[in-house]
C-alpha atoms as a PDB file:
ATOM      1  CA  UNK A   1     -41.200   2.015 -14.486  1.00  0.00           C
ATOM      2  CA  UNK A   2     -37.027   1.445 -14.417  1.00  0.00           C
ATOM      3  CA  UNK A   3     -35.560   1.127 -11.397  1.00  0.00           C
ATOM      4  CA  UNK A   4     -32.003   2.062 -11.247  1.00  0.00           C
ATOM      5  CA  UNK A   5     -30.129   0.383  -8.318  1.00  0.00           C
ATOM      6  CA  UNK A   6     -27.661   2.523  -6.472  1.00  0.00           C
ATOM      7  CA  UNK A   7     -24.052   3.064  -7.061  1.00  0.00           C
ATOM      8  CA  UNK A   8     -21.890  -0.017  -4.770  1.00  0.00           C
ATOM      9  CA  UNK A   9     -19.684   1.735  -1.925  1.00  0.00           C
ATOM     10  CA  UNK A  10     -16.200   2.463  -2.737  1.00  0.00           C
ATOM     11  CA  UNK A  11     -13.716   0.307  -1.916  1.00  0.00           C
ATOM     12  CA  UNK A  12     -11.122   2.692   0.035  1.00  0.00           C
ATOM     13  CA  UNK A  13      -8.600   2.132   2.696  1.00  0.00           C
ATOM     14  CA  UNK A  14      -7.390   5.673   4.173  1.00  0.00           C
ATOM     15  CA  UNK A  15      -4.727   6.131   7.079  1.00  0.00           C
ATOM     16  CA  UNK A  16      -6.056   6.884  10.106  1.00  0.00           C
ATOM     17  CA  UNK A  17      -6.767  10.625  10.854  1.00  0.00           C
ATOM     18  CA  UNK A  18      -3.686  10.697  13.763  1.00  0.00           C
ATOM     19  CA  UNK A  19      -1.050   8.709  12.065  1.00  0.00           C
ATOM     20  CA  UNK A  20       2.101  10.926  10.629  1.00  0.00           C
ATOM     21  CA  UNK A  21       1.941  12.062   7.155  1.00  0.00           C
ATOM     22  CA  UNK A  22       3.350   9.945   4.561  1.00  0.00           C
ATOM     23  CA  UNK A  23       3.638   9.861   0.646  1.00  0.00           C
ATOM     24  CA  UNK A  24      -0.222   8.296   0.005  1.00  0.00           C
ATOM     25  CA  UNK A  25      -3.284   8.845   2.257  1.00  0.00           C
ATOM     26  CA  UNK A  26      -4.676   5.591   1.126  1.00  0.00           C
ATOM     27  CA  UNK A  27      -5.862   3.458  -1.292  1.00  0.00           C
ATOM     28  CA  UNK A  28      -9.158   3.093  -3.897  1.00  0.00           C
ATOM     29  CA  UNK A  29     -10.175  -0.059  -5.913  1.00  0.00           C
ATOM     30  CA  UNK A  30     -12.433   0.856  -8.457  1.00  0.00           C
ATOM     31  CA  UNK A  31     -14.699  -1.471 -10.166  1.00  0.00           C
ATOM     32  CA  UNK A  32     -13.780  -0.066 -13.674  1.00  0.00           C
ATOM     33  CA  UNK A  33     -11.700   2.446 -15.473  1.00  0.00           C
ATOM     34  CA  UNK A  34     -15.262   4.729 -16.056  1.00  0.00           C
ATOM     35  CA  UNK A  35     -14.141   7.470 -13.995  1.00  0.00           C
ATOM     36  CA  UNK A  36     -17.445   9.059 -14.936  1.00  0.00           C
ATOM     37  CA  UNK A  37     -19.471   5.923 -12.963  1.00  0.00           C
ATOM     38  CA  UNK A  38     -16.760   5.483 -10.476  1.00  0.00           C
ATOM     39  CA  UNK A  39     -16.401   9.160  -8.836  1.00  0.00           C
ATOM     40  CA  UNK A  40     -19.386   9.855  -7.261  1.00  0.00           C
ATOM     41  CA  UNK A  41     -18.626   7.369  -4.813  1.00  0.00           C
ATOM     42  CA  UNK A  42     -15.182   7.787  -4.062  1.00  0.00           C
ATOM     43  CA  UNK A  43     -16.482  11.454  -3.676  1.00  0.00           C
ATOM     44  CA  UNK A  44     -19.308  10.926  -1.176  1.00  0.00           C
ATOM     45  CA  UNK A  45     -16.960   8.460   0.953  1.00  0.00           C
ATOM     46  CA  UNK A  46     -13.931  10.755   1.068  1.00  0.00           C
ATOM     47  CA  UNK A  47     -16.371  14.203   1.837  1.00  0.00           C
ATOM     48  CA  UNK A  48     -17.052  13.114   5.298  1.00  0.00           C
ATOM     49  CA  UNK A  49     -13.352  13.293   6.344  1.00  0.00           C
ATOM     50  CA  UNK A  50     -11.743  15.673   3.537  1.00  0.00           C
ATOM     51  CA  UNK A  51     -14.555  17.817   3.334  1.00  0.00           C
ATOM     52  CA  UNK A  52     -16.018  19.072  -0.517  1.00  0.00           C
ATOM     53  CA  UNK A  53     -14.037  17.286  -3.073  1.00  0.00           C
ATOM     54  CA  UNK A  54     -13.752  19.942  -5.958  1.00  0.00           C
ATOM     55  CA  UNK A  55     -10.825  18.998  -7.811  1.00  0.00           C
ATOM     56  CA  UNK A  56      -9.667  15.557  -9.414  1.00  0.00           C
ATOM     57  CA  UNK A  57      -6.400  14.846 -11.311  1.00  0.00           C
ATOM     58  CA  UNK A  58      -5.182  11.395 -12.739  1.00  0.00           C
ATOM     59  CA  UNK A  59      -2.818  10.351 -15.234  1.00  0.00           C
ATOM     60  CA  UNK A  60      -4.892   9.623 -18.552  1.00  0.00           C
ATOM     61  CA  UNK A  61      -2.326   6.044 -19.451  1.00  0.00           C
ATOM     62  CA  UNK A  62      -5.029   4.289 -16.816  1.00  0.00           C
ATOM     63  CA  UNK A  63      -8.204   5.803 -18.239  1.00  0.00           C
ATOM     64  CA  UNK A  64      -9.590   5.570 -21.235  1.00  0.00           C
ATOM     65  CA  UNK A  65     -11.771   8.877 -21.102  1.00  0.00           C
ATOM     66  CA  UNK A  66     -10.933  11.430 -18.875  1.00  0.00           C
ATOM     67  CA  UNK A  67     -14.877  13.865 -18.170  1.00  0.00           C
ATOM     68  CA  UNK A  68     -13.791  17.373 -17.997  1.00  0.00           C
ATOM     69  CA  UNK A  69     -16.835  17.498 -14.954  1.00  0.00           C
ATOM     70  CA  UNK A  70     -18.380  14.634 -13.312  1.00  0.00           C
ATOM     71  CA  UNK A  71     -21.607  15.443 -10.848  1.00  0.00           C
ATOM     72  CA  UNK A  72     -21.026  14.183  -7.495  1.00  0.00           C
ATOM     73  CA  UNK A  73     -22.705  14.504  -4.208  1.00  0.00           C
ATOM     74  CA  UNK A  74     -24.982  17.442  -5.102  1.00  0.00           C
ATOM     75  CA  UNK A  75     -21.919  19.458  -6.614  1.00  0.00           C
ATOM     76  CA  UNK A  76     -19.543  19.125  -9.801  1.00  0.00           C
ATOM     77  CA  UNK A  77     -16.232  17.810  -9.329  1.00  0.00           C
ATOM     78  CA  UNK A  78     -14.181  19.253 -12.177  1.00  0.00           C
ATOM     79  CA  UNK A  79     -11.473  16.879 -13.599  1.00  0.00           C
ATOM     80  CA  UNK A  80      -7.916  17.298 -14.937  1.00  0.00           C
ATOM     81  CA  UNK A  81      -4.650  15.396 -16.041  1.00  0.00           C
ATOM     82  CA  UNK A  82      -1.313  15.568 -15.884  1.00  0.00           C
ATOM     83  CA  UNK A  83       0.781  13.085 -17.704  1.00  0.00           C
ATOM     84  CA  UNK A  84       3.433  13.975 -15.330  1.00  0.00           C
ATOM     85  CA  UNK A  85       1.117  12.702 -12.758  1.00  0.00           C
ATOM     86  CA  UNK A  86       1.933   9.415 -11.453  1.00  0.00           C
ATOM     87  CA  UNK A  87      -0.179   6.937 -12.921  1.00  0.00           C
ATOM     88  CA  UNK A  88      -0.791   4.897 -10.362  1.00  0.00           C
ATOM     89  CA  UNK A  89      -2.023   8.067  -8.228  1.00  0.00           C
ATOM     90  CA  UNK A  90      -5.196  10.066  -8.183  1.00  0.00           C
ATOM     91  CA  UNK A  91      -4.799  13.306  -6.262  1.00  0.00           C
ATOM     92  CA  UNK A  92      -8.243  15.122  -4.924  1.00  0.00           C
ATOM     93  CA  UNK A  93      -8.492  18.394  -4.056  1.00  0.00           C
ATOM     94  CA  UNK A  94     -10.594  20.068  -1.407  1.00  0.00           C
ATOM     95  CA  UNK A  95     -11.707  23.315  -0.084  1.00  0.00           C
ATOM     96  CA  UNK A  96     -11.325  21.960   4.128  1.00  0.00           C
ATOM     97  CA  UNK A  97      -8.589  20.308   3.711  1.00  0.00           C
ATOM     98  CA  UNK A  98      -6.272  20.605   0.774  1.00  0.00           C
ATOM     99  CA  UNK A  99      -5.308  17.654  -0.775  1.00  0.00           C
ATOM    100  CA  UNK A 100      -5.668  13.642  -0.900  1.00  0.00           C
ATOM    101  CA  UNK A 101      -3.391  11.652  -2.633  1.00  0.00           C
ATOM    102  CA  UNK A 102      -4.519   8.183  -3.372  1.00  0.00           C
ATOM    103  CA  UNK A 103      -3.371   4.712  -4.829  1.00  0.00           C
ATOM    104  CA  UNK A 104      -5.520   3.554  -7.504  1.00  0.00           C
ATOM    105  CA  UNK A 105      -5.557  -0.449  -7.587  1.00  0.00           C
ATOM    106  CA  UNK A 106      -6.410  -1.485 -10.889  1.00  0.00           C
ATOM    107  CA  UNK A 107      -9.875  -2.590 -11.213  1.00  0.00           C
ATOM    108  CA  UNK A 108      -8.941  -6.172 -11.841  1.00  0.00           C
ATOM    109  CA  UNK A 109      -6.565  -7.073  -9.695  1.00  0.00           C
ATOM    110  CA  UNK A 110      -6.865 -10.517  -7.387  1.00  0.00           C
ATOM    111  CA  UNK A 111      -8.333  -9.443  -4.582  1.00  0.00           C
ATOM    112  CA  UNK A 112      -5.586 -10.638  -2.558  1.00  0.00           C
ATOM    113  CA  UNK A 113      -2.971  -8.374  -4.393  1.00  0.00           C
ATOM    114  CA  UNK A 114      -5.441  -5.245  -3.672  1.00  0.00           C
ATOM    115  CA  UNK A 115      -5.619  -6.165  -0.264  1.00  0.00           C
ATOM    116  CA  UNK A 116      -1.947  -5.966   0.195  1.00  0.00           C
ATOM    117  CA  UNK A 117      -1.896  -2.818  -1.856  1.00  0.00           C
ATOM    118  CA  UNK A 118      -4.375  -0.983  -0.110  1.00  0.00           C
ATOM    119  CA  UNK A 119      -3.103  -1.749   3.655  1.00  0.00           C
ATOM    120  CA  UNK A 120       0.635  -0.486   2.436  1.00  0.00           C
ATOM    121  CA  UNK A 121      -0.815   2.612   0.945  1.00  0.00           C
ATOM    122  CA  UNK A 122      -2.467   3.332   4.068  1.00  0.00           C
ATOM    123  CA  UNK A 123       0.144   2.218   6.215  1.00  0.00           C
ATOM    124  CA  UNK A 124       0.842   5.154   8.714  1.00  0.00           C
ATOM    125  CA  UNK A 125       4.013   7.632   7.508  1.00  0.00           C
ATOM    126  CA  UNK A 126       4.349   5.636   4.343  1.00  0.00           C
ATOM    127  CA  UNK A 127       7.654   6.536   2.101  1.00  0.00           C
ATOM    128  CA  UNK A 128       6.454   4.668  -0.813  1.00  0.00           C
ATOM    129  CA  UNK A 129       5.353   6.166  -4.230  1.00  0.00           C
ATOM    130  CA  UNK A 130       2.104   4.890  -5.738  1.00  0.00           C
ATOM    131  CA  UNK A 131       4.110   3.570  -8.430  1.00  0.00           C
ATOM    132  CA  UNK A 132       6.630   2.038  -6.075  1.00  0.00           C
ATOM    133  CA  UNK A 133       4.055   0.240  -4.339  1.00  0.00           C
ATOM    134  CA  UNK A 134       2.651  -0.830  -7.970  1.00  0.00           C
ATOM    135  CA  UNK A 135       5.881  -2.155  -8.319  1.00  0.00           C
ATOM    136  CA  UNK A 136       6.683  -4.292  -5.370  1.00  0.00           C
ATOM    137  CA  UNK A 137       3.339  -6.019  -5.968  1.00  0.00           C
ATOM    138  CA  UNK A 138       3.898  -7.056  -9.382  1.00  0.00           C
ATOM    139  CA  UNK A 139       7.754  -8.456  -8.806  1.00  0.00           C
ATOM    140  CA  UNK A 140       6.074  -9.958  -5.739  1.00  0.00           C
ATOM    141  CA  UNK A 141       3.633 -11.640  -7.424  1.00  0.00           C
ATOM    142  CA  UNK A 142       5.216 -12.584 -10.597  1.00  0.00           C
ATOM    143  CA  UNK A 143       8.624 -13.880  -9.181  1.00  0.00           C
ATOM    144  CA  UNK A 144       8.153 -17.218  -9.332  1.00  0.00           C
ATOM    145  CA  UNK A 145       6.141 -17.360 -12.892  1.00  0.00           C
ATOM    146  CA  UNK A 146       8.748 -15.027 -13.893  1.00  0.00           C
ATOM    147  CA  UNK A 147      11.718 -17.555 -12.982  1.00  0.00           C
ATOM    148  CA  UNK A 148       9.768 -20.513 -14.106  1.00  0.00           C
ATOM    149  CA  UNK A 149       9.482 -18.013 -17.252  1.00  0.00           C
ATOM    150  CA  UNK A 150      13.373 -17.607 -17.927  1.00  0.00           C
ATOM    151  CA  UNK A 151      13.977 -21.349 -17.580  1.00  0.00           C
ATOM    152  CA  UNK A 152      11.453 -22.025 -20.206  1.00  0.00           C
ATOM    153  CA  UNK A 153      13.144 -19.203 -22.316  1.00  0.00           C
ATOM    154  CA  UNK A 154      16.307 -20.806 -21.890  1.00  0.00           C
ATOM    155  CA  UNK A 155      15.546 -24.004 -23.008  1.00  0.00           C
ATOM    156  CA  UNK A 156      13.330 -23.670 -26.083  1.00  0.00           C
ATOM    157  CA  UNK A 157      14.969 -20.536 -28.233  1.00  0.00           C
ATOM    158  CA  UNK A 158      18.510 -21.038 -26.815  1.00  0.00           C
ATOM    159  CA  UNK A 159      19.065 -19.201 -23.392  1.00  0.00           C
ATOM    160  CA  UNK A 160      17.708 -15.778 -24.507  1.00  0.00           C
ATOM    161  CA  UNK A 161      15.477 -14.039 -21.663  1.00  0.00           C
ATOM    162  CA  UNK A 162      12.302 -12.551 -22.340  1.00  0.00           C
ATOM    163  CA  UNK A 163      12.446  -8.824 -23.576  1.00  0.00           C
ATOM    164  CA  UNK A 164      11.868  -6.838 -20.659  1.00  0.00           C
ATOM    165  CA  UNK A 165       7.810  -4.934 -20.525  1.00  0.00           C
ATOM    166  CA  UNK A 166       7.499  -1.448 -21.837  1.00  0.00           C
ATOM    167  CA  UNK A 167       5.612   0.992 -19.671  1.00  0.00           C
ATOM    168  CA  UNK A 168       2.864   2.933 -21.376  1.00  0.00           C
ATOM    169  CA  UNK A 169       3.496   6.019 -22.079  1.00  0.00           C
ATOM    170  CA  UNK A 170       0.525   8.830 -23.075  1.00  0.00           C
ATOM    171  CA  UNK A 171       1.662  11.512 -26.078  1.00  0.00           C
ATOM    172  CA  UNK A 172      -0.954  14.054 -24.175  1.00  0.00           C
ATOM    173  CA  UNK A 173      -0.539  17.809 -22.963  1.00  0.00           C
ATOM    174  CA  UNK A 174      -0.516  19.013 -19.750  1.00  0.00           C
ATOM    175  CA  UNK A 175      -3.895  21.068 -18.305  1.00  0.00           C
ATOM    176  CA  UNK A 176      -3.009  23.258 -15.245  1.00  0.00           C
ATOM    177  CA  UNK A 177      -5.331  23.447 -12.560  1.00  0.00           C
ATOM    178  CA  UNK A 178      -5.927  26.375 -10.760  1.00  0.00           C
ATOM    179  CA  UNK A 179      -4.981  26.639  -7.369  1.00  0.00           C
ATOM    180  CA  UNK A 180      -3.082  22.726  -7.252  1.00  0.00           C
ATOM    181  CA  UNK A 181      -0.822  22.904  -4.712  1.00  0.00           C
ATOM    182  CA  UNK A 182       1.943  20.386  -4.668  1.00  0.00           C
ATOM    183  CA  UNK A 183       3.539  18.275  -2.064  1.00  0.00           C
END
């Protein structure tokens, strides 16, 4: 006989249920990009306060397979993308309470770093962007590697600086949902 161990809790920060609305209503750490393994617990933890999660929608740059349904909680949660979408974001959708907007903290990230991004994405009235907050994190945490970095550059191929990264960009379509309403 197999036993199959339970899924681990998700690791969420939300804003507390008072606080004025801002841009993100907190912040998930997944374990992995599987968002067919990963959503049924970020589902049963978010149903107590948002009521029936029905609707998901990521960006598909930050997952490698995007389910068109995932089961979840005794219900299906049906699953769509936008590349338009921020990728940093996940937005759920629910019958009680409308929407959920969420930073998604790369699964490996130092736990440190997704400490600090999960408090400032539930920070209460936030103005920051998923992405923005993605952003401030990794200048934060690469500045001094980065200017240790240049200094290297300069002195081994002549003073040029390092090419600057390329964001990732998906050559996907758009699916509309039915019924997303947009902040």
């Amino acid at each position: 006989m197999t036993t199959v161990a339970p899924p681990l809790p998700a690791r969420l920060t939300l804003t507390p249920g008072t606080t004025p609305i801002g841009l993100l209503d907190g912040a998930w750490w997944p374990r992995s990009r599987d968002l067919a393994a990963e959503l049924p617990s970020l589902v049963g933890a978010l149903e107590s306060r948002f009521g029936r999660i029905t609707r998901v929608t990521v960006n598909p740059t930050r997952w490698p397979v995007v389910p068109h349904k995932v089961p979840a909680t005794g219900h299906t949660v049906h699953v769509g993308w936008f590349t338009e979408q921020d990728p940093d974001k996940m937005i759920l959708l629910s019958y009680a309470v409308g929407r959920c907007d969420l930073l998604v903290v790369p699964p490996g990230t130092e736990p440190d770093a997704a400490a600090r991004l999960m408090d400032a994405a539930a920070a209460p009235g936030g103005a920051l962007t998923a992405g923005a907050l993605m952003s401030g994190e990794v200048t934060a945490g690469r500045g001094a590697r980065d200017a240790r970095g240049r200094e290297d550059s300069w002195e081994t191929d002549g003073g040029a600086a390092s090419p600057p990264l390329r964001h990732p960009a998906a050559g996907a379509r758009m699916i509309s949902l039915p019924g997303t309403v947009r902040r």
